[in-house]
N, C-alpha and C. Protein backbone atom coordinates (compact mmCIF):
# COMPACT_ATOMS: atom_id res chain seq x y z
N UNK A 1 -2.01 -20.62 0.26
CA UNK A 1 -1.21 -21.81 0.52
C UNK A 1 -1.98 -22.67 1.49
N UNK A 2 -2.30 -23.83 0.71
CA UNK A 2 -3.32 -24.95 2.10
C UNK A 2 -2.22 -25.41 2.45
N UNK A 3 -2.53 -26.28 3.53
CA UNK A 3 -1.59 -27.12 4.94
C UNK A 3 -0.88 -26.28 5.52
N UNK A 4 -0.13 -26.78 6.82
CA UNK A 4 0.18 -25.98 7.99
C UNK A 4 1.70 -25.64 7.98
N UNK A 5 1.78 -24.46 8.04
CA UNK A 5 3.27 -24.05 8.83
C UNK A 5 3.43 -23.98 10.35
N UNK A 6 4.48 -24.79 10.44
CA UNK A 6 5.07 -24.97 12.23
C UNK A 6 4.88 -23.50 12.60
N UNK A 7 4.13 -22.77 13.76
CA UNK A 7 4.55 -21.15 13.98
C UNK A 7 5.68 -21.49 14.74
N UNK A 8 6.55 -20.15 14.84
CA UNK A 8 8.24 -19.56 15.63
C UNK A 8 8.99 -20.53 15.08
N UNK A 9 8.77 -21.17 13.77
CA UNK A 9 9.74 -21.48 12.97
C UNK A 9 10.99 -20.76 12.66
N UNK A 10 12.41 -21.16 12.36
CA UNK A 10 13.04 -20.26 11.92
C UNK A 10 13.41 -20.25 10.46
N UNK A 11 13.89 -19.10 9.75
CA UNK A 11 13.87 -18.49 8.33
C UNK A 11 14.21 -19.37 7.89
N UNK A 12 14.90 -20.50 7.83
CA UNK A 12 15.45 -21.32 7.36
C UNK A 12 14.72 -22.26 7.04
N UNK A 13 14.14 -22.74 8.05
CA UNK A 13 13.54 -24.27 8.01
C UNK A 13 12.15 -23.64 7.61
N UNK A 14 11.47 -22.11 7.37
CA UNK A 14 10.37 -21.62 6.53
C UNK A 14 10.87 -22.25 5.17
N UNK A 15 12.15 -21.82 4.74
CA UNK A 15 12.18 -21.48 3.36
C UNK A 15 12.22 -23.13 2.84
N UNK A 16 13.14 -23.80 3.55
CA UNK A 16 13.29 -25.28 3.26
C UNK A 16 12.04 -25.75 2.77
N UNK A 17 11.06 -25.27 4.05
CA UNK A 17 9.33 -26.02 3.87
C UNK A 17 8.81 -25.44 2.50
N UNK A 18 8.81 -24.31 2.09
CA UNK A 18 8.71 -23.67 1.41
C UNK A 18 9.09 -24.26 0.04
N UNK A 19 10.64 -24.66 0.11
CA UNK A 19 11.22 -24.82 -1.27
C UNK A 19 10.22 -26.67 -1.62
N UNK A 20 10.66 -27.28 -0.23
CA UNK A 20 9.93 -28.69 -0.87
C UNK A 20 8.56 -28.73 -1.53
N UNK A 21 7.57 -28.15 -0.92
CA UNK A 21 6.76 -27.86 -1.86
C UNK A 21 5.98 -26.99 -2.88
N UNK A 22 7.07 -26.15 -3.24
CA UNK A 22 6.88 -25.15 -4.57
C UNK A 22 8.04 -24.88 -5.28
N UNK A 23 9.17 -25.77 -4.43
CA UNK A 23 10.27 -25.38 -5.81
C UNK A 23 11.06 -24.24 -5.42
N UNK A 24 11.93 -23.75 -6.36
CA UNK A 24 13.19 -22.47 -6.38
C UNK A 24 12.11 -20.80 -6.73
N UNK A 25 10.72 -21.39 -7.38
CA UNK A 25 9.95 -20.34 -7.43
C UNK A 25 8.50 -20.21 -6.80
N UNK A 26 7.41 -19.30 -6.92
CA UNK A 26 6.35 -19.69 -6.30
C UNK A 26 5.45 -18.97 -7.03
N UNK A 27 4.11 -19.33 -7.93
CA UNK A 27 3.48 -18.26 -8.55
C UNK A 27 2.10 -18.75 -7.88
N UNK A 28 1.75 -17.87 -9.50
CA UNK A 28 -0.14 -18.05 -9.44
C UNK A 28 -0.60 -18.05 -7.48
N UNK A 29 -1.62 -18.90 -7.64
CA UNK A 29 -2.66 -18.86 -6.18
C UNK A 29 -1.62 -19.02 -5.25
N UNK A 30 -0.71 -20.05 -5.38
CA UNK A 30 0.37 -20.47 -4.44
C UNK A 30 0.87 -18.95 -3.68
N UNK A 31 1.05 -17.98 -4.73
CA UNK A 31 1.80 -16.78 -4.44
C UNK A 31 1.43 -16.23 -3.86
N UNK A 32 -0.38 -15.26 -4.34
CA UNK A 32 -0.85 -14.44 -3.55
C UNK A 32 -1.26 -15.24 -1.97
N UNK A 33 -1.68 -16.42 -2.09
CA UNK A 33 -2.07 -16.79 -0.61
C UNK A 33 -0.82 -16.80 0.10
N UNK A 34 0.43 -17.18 -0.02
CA UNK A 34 1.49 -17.36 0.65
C UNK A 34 1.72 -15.98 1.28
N UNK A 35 1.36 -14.91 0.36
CA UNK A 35 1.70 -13.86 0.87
C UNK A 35 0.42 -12.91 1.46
N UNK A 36 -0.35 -13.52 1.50
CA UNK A 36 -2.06 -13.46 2.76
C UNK A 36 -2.95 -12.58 2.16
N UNK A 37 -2.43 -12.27 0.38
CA UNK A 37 -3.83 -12.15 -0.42
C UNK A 37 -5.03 -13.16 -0.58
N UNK A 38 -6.14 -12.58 -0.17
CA UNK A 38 -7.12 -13.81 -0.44
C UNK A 38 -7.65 -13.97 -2.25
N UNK A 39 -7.40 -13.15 -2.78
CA UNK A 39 -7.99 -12.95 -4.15
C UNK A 39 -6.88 -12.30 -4.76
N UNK A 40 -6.82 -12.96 -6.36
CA UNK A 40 -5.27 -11.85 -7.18
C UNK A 40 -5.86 -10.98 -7.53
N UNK A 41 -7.07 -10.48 -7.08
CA UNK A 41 -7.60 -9.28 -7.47
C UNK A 41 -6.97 -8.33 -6.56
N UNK A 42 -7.10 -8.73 -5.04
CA UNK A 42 -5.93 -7.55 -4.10
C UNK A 42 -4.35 -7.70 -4.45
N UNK A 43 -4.12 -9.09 -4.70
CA UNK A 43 -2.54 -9.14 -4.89
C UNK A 43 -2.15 -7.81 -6.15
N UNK A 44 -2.92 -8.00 -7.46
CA UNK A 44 -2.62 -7.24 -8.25
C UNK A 44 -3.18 -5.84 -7.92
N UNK A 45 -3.95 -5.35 -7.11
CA UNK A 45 -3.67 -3.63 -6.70
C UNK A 45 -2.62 -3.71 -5.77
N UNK A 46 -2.30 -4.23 -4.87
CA UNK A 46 -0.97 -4.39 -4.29
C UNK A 46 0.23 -4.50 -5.13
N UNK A 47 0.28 -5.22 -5.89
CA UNK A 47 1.23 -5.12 -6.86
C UNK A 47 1.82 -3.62 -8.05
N UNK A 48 0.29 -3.34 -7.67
CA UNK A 48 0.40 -1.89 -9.02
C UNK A 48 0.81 -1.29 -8.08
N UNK A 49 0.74 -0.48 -6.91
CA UNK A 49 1.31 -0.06 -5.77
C UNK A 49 2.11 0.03 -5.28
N UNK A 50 3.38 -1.07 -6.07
CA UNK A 50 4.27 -1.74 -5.56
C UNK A 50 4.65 -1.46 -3.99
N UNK A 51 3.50 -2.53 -3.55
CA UNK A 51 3.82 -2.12 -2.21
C UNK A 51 3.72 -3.96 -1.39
N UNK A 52 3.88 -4.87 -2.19
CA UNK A 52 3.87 -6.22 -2.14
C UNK A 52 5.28 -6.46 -0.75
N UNK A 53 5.99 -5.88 -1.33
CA UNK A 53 7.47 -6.73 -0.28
C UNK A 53 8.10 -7.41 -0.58
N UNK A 54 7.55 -8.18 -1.68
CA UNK A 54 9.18 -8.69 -2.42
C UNK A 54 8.75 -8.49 -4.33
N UNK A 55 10.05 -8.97 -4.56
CA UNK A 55 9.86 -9.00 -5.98
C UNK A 55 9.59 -9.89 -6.36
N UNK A 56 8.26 -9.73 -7.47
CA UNK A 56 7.79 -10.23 -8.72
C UNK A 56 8.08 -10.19 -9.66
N UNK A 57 7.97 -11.08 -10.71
CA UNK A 57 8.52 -11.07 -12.16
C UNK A 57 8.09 -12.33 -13.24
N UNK A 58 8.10 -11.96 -14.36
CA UNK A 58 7.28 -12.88 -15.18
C UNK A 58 8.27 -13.94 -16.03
N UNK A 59 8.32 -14.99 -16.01
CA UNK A 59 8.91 -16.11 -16.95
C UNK A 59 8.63 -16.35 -18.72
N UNK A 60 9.80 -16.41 -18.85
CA UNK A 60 9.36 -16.47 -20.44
C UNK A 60 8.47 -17.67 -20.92
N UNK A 61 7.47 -17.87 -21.66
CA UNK A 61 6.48 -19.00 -21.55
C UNK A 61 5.54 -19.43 -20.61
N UNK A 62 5.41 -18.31 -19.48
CA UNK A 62 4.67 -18.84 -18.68
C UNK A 62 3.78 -17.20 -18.35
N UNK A 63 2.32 -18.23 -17.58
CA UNK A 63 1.61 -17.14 -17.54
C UNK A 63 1.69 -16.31 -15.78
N UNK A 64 1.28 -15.37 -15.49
CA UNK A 64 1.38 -14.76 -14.40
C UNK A 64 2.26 -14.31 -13.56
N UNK A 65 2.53 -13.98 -12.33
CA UNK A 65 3.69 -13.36 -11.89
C UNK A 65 4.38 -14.28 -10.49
N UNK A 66 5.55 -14.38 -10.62
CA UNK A 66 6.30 -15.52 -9.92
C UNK A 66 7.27 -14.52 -8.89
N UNK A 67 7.58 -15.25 -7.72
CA UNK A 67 9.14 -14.69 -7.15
C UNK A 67 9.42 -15.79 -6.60
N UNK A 68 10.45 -15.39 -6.14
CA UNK A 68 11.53 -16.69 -5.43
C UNK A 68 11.02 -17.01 -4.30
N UNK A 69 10.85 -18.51 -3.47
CA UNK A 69 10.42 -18.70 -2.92
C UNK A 69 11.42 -18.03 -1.51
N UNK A 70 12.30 -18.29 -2.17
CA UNK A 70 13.38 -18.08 -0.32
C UNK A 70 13.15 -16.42 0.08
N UNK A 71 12.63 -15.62 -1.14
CA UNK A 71 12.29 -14.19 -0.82
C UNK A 71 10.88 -13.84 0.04
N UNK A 72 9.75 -14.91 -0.56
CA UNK A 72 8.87 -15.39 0.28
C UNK A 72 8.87 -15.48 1.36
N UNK A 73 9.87 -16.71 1.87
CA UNK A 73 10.41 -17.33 3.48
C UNK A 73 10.81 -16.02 3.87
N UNK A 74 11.66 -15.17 3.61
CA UNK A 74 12.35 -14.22 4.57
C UNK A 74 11.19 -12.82 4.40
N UNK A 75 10.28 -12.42 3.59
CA UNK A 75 9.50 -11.48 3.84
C UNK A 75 8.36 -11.88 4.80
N UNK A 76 8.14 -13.40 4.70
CA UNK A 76 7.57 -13.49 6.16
C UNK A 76 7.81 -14.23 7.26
N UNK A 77 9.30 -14.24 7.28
CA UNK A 77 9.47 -14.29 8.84
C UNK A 77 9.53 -12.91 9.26
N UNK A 78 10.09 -11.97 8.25
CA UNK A 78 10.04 -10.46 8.80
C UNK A 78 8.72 -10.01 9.41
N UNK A 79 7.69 -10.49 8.86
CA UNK A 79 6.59 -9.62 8.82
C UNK A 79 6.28 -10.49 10.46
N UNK A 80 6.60 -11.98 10.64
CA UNK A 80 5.85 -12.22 12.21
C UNK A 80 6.98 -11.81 13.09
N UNK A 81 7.73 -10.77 12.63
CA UNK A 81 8.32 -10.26 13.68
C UNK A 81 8.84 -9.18 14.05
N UNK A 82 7.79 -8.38 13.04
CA UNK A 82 7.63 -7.15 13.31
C UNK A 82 6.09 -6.58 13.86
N UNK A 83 6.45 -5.60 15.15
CA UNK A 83 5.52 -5.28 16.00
C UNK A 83 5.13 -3.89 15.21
N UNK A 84 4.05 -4.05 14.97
CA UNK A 84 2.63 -3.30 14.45
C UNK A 84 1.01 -2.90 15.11
């Protein structure tokens, strides 16, 4: 995902930013970078793994694997706020 997210944003106003520019869903490059794969080559062993964090799923007529964006917003506000 190019351009900037506000950091200590809250879940909300992530997902809002989120929805204006990708919509009710989020695929392809949009997806794996949003979710801090650099290549769908890791997204998809992550994926076979199912060890991604949210759900994926495929659209009828369309190619590659999509999820909801607001599932997006809330798997990573979780993740900047969980201590690791």
């Amino acid at each position: 995902m190019q351009g900037s997210v506000m950091p200590h944003q809250s879940s909300s106003d992530l997902t809002n930013q989120l929805l204006s520019r990708f919509g009710p869903t989020i695929g392809g490059q949009d997806l794996y970078l949003s979710l801090g794969f650099k290549t769908y080559a890791a997204f998809h062993r992550s994926q076979q793994r199912e060890a991604l964090g949210v759900n994926v799923f495929k659209l009828p007529g369309r190619r590659g694997w999509f999820a909801l964006t607001g599932d997006v917003a809330t798997w990573l506000e979780k993740q900047s706020t969980t201590q690791g």
